[in-house]
N, C-alpha and C. Protein backbone atom coordinates (compact mmCIF):
# COMPACT_ATOMS: atom_id res chain seq x y z
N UNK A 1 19.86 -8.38 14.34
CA UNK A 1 20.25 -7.27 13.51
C UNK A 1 20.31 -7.74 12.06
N UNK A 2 19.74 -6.83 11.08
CA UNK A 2 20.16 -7.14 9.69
C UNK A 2 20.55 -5.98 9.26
N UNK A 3 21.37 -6.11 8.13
CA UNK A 3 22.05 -5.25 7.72
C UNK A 3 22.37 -5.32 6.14
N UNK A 4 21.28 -4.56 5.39
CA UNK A 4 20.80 -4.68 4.13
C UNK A 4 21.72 -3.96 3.16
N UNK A 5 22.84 -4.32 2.01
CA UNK A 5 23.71 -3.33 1.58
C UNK A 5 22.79 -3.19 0.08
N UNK A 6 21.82 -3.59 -0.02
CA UNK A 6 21.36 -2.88 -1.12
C UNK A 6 20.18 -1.80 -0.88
N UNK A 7 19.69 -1.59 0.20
CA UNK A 7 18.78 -0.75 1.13
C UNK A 7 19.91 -0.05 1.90
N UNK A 8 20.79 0.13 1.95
CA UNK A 8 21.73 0.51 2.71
C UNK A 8 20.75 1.13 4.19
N UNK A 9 20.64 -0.37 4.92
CA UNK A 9 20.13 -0.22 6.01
C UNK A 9 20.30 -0.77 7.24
N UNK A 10 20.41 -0.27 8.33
CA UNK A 10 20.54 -1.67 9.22
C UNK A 10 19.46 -1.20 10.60
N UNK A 11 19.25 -2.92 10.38
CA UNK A 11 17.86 -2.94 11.24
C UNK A 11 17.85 -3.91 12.81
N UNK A 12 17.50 -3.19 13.65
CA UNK A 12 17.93 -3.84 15.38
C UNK A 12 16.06 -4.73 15.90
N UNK A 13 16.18 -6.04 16.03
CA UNK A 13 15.09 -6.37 16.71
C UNK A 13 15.69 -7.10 18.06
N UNK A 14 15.27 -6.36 19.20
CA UNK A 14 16.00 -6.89 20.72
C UNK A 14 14.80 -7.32 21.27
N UNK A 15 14.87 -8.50 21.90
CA UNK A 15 13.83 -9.43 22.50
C UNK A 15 13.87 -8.59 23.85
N UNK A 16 14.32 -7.89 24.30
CA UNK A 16 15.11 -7.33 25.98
C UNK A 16 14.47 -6.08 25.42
N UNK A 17 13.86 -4.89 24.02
CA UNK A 17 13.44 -4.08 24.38
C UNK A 17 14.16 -2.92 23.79
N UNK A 18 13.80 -1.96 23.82
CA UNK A 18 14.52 -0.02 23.12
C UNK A 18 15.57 -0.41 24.64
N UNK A 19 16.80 0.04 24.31
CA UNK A 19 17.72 0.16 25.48
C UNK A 19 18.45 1.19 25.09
N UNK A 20 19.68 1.95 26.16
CA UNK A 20 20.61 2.87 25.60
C UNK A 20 21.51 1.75 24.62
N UNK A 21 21.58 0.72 25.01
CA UNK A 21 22.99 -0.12 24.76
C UNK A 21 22.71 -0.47 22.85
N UNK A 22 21.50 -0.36 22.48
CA UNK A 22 21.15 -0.89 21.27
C UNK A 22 21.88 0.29 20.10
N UNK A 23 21.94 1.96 20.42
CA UNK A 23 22.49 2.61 19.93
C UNK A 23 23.89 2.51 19.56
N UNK A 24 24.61 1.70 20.48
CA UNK A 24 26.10 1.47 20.43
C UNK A 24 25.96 0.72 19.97
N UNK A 25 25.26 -0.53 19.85
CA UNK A 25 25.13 -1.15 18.92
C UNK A 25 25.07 -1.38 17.51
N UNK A 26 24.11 -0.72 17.42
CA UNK A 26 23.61 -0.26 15.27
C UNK A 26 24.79 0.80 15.19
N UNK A 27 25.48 1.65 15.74
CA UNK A 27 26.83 2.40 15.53
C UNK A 27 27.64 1.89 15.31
N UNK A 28 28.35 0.51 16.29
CA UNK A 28 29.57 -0.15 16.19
C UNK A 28 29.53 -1.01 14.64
N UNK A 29 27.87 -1.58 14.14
CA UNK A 29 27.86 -1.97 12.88
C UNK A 29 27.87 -1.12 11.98
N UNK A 30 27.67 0.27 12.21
CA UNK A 30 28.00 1.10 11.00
C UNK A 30 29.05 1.61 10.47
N UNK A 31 29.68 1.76 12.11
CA UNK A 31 31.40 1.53 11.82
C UNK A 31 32.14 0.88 11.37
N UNK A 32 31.88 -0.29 11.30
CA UNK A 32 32.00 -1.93 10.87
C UNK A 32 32.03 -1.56 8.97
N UNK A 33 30.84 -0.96 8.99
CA UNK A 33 30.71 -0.96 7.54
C UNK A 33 31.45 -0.22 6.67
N UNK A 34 31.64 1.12 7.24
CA UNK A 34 32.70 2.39 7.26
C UNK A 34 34.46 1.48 6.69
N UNK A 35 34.53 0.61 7.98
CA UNK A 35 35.92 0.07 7.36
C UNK A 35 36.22 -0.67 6.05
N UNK A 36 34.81 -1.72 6.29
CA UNK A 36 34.63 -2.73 5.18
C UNK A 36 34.93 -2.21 3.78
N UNK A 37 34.11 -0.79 3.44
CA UNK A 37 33.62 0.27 2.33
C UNK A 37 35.01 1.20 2.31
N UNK A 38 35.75 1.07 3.09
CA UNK A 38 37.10 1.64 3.05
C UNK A 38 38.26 1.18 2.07
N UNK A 39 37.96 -0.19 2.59
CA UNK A 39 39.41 -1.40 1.76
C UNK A 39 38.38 -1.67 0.61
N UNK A 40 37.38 -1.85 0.30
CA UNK A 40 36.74 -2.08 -0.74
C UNK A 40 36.62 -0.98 -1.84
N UNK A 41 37.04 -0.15 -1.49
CA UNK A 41 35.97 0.99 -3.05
C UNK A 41 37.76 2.15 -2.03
N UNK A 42 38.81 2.43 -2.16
CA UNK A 42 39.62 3.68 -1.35
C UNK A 42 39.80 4.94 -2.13
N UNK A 43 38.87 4.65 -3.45
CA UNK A 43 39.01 5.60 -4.07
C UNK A 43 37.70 6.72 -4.01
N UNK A 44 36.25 6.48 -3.41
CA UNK A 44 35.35 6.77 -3.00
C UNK A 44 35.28 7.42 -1.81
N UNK A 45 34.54 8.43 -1.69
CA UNK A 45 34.36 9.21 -0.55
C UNK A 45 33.44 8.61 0.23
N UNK A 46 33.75 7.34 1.54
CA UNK A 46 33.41 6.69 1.99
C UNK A 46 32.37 6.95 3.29
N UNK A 47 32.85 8.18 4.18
CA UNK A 47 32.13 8.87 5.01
C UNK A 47 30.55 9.29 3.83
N UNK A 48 30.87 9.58 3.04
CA UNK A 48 29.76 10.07 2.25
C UNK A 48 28.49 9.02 1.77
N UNK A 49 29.21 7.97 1.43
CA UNK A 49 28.39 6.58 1.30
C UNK A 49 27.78 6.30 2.56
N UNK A 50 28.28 6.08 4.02
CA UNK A 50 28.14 6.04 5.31
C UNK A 50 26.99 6.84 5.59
N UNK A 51 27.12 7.86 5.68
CA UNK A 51 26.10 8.77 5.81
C UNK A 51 24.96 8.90 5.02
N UNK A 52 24.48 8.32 3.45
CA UNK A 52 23.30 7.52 3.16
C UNK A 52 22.76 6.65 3.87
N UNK A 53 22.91 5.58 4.85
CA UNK A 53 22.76 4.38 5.30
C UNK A 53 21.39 5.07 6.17
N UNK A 54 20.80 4.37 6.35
CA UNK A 54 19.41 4.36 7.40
C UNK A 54 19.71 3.37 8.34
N UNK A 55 19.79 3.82 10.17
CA UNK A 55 19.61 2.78 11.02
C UNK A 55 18.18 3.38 11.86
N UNK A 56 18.00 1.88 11.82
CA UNK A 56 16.45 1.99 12.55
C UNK A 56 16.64 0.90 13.91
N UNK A 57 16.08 1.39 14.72
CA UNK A 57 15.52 0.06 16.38
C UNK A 57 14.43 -0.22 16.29
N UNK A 58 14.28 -1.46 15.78
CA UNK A 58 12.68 -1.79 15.63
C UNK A 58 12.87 -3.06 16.63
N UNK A 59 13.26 -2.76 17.74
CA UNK A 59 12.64 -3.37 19.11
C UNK A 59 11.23 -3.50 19.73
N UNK A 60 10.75 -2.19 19.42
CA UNK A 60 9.69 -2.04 20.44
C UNK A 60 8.10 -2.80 19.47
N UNK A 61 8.98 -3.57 18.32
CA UNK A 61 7.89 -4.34 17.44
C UNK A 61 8.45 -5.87 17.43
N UNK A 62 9.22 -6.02 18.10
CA UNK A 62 9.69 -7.38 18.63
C UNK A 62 9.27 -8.17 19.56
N UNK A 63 8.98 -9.43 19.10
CA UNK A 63 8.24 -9.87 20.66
C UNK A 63 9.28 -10.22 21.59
N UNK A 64 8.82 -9.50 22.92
CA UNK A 64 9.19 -9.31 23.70
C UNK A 64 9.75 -10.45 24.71
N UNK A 65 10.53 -11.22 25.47
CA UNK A 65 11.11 -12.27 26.22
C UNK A 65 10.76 -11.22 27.96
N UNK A 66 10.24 -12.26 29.25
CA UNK A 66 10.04 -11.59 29.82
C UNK A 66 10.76 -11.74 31.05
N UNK A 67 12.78 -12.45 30.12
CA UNK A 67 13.77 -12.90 31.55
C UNK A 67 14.42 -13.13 30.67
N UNK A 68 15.53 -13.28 31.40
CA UNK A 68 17.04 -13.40 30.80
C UNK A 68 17.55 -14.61 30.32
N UNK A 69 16.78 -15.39 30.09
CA UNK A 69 17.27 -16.38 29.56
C UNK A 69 16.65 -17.44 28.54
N UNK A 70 15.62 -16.54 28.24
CA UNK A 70 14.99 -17.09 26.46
C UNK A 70 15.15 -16.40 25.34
N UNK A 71 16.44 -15.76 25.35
CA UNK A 71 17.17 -15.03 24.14
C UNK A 71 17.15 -16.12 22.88
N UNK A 72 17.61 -17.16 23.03
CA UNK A 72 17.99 -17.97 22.20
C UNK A 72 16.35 -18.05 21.10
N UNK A 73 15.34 -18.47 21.78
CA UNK A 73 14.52 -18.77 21.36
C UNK A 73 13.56 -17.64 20.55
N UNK A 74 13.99 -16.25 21.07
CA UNK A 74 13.74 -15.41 20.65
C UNK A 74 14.43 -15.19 19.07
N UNK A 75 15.39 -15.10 19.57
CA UNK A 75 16.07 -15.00 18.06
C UNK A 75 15.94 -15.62 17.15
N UNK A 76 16.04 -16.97 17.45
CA UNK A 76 15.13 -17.89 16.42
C UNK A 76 13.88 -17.58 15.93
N UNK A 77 13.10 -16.62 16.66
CA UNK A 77 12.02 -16.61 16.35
C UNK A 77 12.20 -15.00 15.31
N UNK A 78 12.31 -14.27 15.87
CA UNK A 78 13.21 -13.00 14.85
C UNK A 78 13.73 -13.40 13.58
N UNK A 79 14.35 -14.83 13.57
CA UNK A 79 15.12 -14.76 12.47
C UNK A 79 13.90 -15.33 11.60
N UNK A 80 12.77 -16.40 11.95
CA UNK A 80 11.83 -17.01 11.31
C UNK A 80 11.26 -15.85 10.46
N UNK A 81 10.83 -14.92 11.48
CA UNK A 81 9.78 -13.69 10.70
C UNK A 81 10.34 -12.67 10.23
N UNK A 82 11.52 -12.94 10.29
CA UNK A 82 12.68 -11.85 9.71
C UNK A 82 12.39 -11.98 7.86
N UNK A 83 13.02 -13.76 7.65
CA UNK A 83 13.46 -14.60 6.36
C UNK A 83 12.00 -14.53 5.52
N UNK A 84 10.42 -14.64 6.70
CA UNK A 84 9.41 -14.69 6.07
C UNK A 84 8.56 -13.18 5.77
N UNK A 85 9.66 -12.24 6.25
CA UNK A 85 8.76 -10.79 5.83
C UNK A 85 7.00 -10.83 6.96
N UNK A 86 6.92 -11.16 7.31
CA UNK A 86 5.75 -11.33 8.52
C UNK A 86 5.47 -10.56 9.20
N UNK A 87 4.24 -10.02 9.07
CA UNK A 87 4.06 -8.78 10.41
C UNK A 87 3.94 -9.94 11.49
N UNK A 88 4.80 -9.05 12.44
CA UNK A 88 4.31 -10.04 13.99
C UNK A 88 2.98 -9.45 14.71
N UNK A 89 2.55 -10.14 15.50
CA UNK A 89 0.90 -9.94 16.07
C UNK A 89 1.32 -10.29 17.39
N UNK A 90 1.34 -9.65 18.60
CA UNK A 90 1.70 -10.10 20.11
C UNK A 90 0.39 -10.37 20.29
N UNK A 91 -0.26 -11.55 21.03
CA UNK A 91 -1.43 -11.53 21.75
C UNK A 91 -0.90 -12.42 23.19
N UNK A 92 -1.27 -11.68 24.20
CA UNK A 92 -0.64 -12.19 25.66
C UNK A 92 -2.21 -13.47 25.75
N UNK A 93 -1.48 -14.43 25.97
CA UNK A 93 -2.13 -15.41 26.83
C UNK A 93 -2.45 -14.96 28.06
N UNK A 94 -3.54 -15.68 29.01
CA UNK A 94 -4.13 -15.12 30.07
C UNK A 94 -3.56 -16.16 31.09
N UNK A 95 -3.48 -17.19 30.61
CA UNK A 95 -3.11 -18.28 31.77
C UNK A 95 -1.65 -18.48 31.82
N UNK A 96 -0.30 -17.91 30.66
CA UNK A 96 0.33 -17.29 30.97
C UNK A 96 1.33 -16.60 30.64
N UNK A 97 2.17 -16.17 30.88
CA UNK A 97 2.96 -14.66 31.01
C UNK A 97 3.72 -14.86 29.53
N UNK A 98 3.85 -15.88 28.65
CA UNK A 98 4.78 -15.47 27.53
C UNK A 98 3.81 -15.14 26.06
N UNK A 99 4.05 -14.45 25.42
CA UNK A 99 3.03 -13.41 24.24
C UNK A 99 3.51 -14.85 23.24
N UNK A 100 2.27 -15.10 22.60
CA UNK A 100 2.28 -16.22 21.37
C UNK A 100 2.32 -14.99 20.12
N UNK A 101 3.07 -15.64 19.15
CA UNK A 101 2.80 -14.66 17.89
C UNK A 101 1.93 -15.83 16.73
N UNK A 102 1.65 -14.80 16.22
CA UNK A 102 1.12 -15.18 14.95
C UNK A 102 1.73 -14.64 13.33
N UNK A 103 1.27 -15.27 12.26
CA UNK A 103 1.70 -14.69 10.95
C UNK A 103 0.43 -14.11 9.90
N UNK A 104 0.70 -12.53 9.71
CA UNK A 104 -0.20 -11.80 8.99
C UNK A 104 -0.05 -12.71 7.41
């Protein structure tokens, strides 16, 4: 997840995929932000700032992990092409099952 306060944006990449659970997710951080923007600025109409914000799930442009237990490596890898602005490129290997990326 990133969460941009000068884009007032926050952005979801899940190695696991679009899920219901990712919505509660990018919510509980917007809520998050709601409080933060509360004690910070109490003289501002804060719901109003809140409600500018853009959340997006850009999962389904994430490369994908195909088991429960190469999260780690995923994210690392999210965070690489996150820091480098990189379109990701999935191309599935044939001999086998995990997608190599590349950098546009």
């Amino acid at each position: 997840m990133r969460i941009n306060f000068i884009a007032k944006k926050i952005s979801l990449w899940d190695s696991q995929g679009v899920k219901e659970a990712n919505v509660l997710y990018t919510n509980a951080a917007h809520l998050d932000i709601l409080g933060m923007s509360s004690n910070a600025y109490p003289d501002k109409n804060a719901l109003e700032w809140l409600d500018s914000w853009t959340i997006e799930d850009l999962s389904d442009k994430s490369p994908q992990q195909a088991n429960d237990f190469d999260c780690g490596i995923f994210t690392l890898l999210n965070l690489c092409l996150l820091v480098e602005e990189g379109s990701i490129i999935v191309q599935k290997i044939h001999t086998h099952k995990h997608p190599t990326t590349q950098r546009t």
